[in-house]
PDB file of N, CA and C in Angstrom:
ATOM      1  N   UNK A   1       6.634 -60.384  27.586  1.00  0.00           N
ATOM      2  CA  UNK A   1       7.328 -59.382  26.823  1.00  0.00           C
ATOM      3  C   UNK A   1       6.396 -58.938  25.697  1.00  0.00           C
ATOM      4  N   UNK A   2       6.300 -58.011  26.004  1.00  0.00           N
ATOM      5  CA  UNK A   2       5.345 -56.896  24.424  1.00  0.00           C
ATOM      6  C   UNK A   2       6.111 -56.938  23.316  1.00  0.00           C
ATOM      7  N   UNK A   3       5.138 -57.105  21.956  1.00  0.00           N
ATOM      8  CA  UNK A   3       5.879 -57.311  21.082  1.00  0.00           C
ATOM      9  C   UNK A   3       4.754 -55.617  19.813  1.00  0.00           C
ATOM     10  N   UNK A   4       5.770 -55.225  19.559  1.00  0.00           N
ATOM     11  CA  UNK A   4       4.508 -54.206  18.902  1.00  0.00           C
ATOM     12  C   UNK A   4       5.625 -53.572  17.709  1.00  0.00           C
ATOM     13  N   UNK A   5       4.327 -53.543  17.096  1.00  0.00           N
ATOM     14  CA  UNK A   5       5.191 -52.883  15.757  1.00  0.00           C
ATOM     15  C   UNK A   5       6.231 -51.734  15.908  1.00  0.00           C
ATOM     16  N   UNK A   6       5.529 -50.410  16.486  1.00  0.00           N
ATOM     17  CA  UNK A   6       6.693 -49.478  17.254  1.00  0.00           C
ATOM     18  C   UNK A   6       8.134 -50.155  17.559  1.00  0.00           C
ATOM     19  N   UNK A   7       8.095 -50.750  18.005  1.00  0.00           N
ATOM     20  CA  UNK A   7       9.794 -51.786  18.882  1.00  0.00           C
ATOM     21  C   UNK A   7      10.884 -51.450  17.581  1.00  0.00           C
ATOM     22  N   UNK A   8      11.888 -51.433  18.091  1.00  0.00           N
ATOM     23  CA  UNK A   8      13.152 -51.752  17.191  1.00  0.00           C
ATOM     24  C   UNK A   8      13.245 -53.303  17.337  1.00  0.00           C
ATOM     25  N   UNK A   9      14.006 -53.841  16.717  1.00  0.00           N
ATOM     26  CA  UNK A   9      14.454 -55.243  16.980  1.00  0.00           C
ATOM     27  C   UNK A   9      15.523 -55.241  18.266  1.00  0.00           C
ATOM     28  N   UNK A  10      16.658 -54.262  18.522  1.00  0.00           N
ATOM     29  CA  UNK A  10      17.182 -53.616  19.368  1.00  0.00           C
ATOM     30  C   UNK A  10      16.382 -53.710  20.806  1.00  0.00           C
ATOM     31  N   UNK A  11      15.387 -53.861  20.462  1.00  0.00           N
ATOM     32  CA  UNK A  11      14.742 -53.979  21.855  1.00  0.00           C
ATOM     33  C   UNK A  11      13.939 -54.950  22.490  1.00  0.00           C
ATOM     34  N   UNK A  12      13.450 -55.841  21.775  1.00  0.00           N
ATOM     35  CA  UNK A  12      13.530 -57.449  21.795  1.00  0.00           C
ATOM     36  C   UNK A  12      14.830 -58.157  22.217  1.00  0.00           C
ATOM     37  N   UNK A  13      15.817 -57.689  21.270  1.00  0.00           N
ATOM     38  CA  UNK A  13      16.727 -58.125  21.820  1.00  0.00           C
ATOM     39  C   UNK A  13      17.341 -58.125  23.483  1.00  0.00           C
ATOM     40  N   UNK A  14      17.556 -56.784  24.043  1.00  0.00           N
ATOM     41  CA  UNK A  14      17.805 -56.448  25.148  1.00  0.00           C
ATOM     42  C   UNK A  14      16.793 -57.245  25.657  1.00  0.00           C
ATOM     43  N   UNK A  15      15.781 -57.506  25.437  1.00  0.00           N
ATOM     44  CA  UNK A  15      14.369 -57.771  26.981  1.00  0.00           C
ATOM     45  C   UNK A  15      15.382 -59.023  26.681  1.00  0.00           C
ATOM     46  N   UNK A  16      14.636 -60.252  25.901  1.00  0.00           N
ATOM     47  CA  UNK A  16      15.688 -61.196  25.862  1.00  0.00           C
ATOM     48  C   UNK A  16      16.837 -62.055  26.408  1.00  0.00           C
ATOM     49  N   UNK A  17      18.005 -60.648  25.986  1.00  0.00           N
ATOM     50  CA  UNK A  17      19.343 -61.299  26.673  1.00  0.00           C
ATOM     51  C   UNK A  17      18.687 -60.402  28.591  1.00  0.00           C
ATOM     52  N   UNK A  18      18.104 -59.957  28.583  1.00  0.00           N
ATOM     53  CA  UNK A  18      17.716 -59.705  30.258  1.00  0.00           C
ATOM     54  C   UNK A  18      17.587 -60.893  31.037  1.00  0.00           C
ATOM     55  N   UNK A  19      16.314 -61.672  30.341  1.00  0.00           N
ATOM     56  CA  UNK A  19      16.112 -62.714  30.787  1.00  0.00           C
ATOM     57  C   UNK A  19      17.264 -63.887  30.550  1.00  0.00           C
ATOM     58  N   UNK A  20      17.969 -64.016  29.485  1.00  0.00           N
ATOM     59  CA  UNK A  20      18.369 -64.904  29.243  1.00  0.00           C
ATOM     60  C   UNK A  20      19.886 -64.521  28.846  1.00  0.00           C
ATOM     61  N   UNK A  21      20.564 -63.971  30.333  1.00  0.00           N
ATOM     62  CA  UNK A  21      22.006 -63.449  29.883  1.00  0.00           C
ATOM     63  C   UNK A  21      23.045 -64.364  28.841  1.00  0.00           C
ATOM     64  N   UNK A  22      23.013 -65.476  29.137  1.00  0.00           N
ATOM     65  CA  UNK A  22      23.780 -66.346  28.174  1.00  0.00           C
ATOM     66  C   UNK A  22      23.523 -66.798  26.887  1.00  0.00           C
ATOM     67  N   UNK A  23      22.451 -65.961  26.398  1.00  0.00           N
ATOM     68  CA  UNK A  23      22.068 -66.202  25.005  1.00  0.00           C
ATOM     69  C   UNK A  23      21.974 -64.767  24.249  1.00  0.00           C
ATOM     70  N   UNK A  24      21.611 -64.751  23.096  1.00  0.00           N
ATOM     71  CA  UNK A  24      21.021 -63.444  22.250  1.00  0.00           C
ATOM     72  C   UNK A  24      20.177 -63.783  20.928  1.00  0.00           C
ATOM     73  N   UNK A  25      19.425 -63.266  20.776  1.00  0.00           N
ATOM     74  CA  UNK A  25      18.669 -63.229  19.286  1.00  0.00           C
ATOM     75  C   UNK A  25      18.909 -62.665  18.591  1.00  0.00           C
ATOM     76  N   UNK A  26      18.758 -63.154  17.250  1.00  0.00           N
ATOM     77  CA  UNK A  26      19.250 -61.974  16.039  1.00  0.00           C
ATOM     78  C   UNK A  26      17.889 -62.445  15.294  1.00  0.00           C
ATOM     79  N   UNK A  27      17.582 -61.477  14.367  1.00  0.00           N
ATOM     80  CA  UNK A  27      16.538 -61.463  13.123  1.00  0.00           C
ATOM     81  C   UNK A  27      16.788 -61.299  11.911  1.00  0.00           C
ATOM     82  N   UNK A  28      16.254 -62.630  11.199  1.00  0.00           N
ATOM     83  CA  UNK A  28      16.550 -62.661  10.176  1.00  0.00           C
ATOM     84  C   UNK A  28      15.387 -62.162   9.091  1.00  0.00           C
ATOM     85  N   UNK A  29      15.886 -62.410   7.321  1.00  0.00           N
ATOM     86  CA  UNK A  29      14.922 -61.839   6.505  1.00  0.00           C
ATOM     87  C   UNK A  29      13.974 -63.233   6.338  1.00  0.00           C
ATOM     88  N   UNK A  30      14.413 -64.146   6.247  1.00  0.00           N
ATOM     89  CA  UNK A  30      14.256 -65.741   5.905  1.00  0.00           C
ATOM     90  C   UNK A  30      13.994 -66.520   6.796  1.00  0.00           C
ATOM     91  N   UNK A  31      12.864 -67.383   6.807  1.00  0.00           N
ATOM     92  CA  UNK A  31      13.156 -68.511   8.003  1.00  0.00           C
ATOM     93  C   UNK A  31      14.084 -69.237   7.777  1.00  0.00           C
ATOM     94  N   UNK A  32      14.042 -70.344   8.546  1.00  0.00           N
ATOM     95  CA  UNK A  32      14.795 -71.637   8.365  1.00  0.00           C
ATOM     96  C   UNK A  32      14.614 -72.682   9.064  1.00  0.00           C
ATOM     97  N   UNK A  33      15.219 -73.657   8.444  1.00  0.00           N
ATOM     98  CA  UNK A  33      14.753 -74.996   9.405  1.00  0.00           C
ATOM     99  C   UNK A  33      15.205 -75.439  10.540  1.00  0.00           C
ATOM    100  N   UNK A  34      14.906 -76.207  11.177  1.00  0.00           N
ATOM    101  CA  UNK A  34      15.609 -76.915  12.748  1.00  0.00           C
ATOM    102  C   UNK A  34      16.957 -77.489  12.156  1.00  0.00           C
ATOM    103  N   UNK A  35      17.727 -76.886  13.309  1.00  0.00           N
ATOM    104  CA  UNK A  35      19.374 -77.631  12.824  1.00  0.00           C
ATOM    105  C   UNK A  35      19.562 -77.213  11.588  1.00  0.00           C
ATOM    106  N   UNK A  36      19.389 -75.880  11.566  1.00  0.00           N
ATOM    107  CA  UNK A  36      20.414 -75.427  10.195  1.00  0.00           C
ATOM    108  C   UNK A  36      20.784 -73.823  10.385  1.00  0.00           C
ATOM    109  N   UNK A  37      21.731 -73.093  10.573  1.00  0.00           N
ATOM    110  CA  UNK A  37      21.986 -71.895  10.784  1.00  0.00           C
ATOM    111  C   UNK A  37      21.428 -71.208   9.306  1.00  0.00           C
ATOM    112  N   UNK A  38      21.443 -69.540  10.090  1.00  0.00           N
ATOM    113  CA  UNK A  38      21.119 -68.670   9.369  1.00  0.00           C
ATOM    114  C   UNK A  38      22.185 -68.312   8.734  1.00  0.00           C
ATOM    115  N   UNK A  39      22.029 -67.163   7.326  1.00  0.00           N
ATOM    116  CA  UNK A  39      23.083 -66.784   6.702  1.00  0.00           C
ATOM    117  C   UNK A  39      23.406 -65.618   7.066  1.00  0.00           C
ATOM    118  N   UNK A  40      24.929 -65.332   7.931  1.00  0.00           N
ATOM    119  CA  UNK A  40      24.576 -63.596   8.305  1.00  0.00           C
ATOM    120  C   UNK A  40      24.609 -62.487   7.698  1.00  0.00           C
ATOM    121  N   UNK A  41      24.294 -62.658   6.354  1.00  0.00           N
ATOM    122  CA  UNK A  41      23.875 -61.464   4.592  1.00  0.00           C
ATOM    123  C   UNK A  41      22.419 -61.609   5.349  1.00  0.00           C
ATOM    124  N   UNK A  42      21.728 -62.611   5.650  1.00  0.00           N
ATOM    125  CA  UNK A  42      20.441 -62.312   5.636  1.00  0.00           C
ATOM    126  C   UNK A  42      20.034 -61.485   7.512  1.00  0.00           C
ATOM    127  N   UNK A  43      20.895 -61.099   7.350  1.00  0.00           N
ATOM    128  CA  UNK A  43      20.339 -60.676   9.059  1.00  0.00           C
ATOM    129  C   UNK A  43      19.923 -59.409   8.862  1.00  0.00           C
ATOM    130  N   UNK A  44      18.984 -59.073   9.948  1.00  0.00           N
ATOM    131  CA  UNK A  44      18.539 -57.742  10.397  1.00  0.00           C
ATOM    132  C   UNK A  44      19.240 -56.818  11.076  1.00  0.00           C
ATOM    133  N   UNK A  45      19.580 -55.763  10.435  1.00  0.00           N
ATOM    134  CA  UNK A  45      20.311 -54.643  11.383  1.00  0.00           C
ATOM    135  C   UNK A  45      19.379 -54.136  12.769  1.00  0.00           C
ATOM    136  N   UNK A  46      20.099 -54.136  14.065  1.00  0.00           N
ATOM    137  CA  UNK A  46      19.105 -54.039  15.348  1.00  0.00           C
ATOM    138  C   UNK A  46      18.716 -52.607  15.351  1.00  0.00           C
ATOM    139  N   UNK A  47      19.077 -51.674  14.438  1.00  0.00           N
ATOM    140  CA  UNK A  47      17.883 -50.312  14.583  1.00  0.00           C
ATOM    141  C   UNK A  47      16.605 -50.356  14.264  1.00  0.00           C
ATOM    142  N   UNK A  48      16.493 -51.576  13.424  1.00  0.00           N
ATOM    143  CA  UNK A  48      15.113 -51.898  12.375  1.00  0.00           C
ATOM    144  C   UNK A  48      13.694 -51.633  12.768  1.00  0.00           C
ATOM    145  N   UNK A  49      12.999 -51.177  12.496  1.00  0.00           N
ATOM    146  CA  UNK A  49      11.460 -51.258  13.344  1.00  0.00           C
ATOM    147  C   UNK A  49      10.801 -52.488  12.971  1.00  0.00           C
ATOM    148  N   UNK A  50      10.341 -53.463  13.697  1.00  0.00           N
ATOM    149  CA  UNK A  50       9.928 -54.393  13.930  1.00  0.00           C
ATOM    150  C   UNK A  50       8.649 -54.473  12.555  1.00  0.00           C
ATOM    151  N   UNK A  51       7.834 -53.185  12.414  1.00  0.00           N
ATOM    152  CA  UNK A  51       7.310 -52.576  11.262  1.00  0.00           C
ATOM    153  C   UNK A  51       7.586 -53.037   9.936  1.00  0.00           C
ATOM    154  N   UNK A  52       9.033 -52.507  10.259  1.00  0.00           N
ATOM    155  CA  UNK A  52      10.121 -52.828   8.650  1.00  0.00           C
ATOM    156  C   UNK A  52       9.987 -54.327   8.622  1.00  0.00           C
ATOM    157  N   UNK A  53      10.443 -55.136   9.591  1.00  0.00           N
ATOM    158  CA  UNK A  53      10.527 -56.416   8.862  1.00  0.00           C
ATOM    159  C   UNK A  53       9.217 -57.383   8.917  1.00  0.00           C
ATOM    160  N   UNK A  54       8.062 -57.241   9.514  1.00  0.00           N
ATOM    161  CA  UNK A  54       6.765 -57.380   9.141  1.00  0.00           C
ATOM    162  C   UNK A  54       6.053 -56.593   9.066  1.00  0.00           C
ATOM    163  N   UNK A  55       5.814 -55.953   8.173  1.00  0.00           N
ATOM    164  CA  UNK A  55       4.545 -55.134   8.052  1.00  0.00           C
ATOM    165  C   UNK A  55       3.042 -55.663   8.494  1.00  0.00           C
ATOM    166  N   UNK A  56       2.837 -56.668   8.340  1.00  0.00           N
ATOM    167  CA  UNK A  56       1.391 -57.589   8.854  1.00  0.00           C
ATOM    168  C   UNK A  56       1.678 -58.019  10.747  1.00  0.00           C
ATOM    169  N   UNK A  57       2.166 -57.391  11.367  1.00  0.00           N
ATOM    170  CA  UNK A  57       2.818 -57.975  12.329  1.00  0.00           C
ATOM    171  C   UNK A  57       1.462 -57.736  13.623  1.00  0.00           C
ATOM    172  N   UNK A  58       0.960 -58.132  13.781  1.00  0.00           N
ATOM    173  CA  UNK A  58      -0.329 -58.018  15.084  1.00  0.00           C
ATOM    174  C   UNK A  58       0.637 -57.788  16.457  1.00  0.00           C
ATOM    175  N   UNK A  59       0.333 -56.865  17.087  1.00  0.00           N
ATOM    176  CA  UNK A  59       1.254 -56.471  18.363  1.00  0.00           C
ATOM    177  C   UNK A  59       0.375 -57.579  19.427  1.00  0.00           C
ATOM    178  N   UNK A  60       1.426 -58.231  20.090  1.00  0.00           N
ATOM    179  CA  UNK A  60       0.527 -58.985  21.064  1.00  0.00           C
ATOM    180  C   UNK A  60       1.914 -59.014  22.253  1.00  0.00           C
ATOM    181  N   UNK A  61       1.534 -60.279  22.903  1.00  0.00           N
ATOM    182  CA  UNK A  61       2.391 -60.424  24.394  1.00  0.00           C
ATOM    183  C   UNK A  61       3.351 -61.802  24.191  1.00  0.00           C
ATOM    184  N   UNK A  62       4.641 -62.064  24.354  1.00  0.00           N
ATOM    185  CA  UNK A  62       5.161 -63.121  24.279  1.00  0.00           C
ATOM    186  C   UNK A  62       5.649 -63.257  25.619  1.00  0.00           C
ATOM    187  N   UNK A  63       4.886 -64.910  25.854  1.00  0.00           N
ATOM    188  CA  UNK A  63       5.554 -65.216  27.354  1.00  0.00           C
ATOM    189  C   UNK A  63       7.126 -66.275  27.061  1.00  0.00           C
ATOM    190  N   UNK A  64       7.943 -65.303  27.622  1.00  0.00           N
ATOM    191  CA  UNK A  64       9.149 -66.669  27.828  1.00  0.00           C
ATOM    192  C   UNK A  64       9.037 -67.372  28.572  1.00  0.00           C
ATOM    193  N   UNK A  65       9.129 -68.851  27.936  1.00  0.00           N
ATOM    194  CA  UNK A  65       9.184 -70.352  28.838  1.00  0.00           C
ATOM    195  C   UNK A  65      10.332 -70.725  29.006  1.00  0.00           C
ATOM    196  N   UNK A  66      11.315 -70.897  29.430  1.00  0.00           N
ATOM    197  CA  UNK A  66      12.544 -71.538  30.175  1.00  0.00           C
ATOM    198  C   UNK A  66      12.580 -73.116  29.686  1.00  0.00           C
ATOM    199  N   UNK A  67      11.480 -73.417  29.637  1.00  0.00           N
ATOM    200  CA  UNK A  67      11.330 -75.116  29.303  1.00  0.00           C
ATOM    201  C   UNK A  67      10.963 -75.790  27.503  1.00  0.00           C
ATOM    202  N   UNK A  68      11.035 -74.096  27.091  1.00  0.00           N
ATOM    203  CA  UNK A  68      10.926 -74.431  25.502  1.00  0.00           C
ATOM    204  C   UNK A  68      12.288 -74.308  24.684  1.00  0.00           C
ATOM    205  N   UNK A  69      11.742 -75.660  24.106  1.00  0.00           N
ATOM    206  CA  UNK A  69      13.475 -75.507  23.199  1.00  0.00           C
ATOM    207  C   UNK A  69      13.636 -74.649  22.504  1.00  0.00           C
ATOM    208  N   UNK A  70      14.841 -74.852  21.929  1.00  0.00           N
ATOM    209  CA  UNK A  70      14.926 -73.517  21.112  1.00  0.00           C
ATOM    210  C   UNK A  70      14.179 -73.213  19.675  1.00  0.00           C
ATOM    211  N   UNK A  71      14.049 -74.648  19.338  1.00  0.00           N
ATOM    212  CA  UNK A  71      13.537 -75.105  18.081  1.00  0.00           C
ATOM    213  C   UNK A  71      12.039 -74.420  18.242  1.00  0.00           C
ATOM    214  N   UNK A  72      11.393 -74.843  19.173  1.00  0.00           N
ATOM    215  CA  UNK A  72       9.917 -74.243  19.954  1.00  0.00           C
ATOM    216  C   UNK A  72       9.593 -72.983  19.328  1.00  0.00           C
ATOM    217  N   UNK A  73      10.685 -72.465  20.224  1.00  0.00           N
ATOM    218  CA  UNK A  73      10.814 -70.986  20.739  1.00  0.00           C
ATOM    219  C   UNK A  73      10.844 -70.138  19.357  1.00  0.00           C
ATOM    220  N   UNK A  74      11.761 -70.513  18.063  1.00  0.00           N
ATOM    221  CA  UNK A  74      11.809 -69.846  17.032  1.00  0.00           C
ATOM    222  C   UNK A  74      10.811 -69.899  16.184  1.00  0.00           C
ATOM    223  N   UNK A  75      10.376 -70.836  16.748  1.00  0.00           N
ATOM    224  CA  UNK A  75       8.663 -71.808  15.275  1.00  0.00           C
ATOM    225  C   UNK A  75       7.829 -70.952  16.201  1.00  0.00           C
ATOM    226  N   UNK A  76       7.687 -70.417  17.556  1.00  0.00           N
ATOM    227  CA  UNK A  76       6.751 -69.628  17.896  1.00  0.00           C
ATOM    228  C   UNK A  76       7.137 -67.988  17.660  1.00  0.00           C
ATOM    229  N   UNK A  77       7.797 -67.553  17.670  1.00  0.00           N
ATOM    230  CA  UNK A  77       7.965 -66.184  16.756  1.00  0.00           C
ATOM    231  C   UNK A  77       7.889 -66.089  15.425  1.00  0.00           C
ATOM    232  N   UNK A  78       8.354 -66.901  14.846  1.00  0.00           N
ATOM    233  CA  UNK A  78       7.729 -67.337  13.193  1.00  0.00           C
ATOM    234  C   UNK A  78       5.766 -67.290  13.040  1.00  0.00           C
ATOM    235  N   UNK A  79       5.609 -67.986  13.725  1.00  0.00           N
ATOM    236  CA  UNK A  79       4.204 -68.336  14.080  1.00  0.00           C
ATOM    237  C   UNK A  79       3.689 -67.182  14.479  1.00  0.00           C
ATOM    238  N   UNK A  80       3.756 -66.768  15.791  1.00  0.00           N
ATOM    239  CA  UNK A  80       2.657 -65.417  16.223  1.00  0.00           C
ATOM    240  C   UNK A  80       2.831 -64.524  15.775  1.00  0.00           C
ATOM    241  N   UNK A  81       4.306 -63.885  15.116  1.00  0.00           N
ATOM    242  CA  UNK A  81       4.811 -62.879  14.915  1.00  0.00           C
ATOM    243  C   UNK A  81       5.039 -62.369  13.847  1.00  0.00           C
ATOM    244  N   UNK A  82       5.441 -63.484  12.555  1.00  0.00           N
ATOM    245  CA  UNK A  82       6.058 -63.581  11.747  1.00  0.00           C
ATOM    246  C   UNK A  82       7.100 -62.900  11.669  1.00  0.00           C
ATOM    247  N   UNK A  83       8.124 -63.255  12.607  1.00  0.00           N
ATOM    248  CA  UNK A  83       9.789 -63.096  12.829  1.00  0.00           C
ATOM    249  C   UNK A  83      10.455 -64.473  12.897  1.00  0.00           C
ATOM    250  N   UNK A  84      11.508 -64.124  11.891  1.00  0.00           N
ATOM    251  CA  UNK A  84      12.365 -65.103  11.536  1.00  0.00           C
ATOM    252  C   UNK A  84      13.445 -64.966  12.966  1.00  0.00           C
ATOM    253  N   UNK A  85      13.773 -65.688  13.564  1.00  0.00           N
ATOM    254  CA  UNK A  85      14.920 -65.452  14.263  1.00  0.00           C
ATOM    255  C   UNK A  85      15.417 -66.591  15.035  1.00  0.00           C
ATOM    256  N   UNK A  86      16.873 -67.152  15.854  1.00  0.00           N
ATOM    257  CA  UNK A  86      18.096 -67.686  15.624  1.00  0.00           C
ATOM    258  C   UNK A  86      18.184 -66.767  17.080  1.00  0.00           C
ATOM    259  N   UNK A  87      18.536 -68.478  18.004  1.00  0.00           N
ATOM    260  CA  UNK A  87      19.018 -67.890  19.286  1.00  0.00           C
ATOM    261  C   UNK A  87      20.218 -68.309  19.157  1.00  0.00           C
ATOM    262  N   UNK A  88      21.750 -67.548  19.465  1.00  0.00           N
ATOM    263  CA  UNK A  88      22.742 -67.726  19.958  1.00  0.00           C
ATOM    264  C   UNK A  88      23.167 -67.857  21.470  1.00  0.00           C
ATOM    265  N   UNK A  89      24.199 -68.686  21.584  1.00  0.00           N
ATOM    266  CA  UNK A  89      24.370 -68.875  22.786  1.00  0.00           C
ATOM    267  C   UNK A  89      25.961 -68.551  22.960  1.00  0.00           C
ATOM    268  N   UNK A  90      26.715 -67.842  24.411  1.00  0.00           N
ATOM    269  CA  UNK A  90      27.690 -67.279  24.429  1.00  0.00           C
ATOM    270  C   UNK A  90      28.533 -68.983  24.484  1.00  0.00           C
ATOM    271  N   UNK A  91      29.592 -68.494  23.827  1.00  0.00           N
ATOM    272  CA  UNK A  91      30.991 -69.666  24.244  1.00  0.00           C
ATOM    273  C   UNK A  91      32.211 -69.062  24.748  1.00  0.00           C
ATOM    274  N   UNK A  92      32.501 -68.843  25.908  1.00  0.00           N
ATOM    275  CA  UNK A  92      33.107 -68.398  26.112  1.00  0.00           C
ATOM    276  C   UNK A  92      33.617 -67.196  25.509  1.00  0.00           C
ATOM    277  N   UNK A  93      34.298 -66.024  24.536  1.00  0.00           N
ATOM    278  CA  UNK A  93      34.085 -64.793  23.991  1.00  0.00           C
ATOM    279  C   UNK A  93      33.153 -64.654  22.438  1.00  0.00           C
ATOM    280  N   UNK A  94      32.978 -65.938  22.286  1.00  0.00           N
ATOM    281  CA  UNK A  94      32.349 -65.951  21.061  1.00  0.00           C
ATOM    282  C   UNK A  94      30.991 -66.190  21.174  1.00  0.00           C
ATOM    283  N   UNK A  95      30.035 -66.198  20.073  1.00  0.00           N
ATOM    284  CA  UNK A  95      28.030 -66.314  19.823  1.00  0.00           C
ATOM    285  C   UNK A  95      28.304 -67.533  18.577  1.00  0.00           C
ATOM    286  N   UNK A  96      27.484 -68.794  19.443  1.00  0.00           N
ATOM    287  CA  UNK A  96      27.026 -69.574  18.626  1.00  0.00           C
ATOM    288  C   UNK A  96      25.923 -69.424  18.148  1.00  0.00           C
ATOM    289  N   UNK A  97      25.807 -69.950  16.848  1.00  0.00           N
ATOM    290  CA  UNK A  97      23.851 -70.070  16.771  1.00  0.00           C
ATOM    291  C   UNK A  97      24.405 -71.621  16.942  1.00  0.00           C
ATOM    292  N   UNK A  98      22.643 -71.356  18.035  1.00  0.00           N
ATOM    293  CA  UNK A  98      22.285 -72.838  18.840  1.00  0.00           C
ATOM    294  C   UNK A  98      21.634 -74.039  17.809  1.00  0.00           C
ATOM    295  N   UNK A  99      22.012 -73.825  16.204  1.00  0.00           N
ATOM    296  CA  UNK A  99      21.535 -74.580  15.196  1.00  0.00           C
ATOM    297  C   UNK A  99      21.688 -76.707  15.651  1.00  0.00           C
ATOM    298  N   UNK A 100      22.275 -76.421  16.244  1.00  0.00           N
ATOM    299  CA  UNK A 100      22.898 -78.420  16.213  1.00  0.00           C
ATOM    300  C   UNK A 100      22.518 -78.712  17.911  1.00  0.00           C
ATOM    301  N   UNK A 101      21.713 -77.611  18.551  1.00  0.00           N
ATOM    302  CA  UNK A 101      21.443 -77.485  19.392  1.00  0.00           C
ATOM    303  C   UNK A 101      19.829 -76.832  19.671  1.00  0.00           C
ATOM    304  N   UNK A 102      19.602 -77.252  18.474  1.00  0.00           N
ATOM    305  CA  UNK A 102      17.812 -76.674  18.524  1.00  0.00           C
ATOM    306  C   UNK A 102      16.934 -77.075  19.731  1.00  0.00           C
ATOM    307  N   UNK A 103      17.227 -78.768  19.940  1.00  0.00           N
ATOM    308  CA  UNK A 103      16.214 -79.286  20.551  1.00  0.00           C
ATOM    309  C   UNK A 103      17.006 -79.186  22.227  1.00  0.00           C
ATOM    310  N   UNK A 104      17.559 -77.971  22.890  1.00  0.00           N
ATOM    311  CA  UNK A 104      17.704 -78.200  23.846  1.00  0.00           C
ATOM    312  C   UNK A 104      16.534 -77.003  24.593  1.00  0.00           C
ATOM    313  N   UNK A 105      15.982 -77.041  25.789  1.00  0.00           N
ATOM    314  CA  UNK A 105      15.557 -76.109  26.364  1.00  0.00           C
ATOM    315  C   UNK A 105      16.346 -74.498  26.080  1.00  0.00           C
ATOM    316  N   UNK A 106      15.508 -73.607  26.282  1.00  0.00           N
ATOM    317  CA  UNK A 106      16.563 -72.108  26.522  1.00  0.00           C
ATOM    318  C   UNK A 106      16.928 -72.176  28.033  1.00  0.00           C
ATOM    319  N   UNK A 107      16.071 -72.696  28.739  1.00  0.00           N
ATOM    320  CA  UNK A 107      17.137 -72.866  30.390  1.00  0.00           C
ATOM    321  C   UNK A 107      18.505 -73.287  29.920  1.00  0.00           C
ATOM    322  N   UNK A 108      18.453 -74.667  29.483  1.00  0.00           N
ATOM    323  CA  UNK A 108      19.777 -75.714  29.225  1.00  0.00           C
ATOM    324  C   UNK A 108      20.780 -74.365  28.303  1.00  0.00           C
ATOM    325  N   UNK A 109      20.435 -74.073  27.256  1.00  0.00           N
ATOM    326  CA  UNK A 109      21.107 -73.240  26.725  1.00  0.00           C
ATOM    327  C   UNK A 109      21.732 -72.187  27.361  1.00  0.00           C
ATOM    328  N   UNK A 110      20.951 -71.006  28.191  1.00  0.00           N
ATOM    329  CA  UNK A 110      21.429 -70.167  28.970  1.00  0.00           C
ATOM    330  C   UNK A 110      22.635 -70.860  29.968  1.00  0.00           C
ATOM    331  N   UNK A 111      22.371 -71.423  30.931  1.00  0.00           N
ATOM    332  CA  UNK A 111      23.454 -72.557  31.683  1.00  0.00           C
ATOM    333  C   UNK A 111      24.309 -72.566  31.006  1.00  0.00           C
ATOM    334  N   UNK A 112      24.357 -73.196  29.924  1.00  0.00           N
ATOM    335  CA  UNK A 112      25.375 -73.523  29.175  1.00  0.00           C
ATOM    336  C   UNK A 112      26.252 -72.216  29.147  1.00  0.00           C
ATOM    337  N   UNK A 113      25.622 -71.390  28.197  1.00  0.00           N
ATOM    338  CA  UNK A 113      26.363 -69.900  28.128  1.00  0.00           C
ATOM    339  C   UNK A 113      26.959 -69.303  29.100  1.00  0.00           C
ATOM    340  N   UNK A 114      26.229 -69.381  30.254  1.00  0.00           N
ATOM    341  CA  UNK A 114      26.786 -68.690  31.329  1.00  0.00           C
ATOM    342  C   UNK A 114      28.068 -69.627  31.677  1.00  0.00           C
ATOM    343  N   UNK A 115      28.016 -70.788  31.689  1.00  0.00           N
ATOM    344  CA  UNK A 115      29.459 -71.568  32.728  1.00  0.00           C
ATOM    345  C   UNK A 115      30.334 -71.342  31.402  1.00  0.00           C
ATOM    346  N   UNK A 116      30.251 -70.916  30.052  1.00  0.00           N
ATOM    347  CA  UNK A 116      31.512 -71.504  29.671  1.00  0.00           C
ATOM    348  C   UNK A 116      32.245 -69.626  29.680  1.00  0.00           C
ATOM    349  N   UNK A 117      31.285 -68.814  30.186  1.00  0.00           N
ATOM    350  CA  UNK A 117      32.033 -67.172  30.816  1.00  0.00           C
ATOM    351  C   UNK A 117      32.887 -67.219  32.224  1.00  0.00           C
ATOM    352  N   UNK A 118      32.563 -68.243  32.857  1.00  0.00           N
ATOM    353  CA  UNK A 118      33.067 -68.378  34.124  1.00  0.00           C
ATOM    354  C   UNK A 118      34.176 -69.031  34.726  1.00  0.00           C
ATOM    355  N   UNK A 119      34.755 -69.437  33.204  1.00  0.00           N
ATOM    356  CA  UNK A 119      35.739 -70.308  33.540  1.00  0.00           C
ATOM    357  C   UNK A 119      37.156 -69.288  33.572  1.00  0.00           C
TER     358      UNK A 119
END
């Protein structure tokens, strides 16, 4: 997945939940730590240009791994990207953030999301 300053956040998002129907990302202004949710005052509205919330942002390629936790997964967009962001996972009609659930894979997570829609 291309990541480039041009992008909305809006559109990260979509590639994302493509791959990973039972989850979603949101972007925040702030990092944060493993096992601790974000505050949603600090979130990013999804029209945003990727621009807006890093200006230093180097456009490069992010490969999704299935086998990286989530904890991974956010310390590596922090890291290459400098994007703060918080995967949620569906619960049945509601979006968790996967905070108390950092250290599971995004496979395990997606699964998860998806069976508790199917019931």
């Amino acid at each position: 997945m291309k990541i480039t300053k041009d992008l909305m956040i809006k559109d990260i998002q979509k590639k994302f939940h493509q791959t990973y129907n039972g989850l979603k990302l949101e972007f925040y202004k702030k990092s944060h730590e493993a096992h601790t949710a974000s505050p949603k005052e600090s979130q990013w509205p999804e029209n945003t240009l990727l621009s807006v919330v890093n200006p230093d942002l180097i456009d490069g390629t992010l490969k999704l791994n299935s086998e990286l936790t989530v904890s991974d997964f956010e310390q590596m967009m922090e890291k290459d990207f400098g994007l703060y962001v918080q995967v949620f996972r569906r619960s049945n009609q509601l979006w968790l953030q996967t905070s108390a659930t950092d250290d599971w894979t995004l496979e395990v997570q997606n699964t998860k999301g998806l069976h508790s829609i199917q019931k």
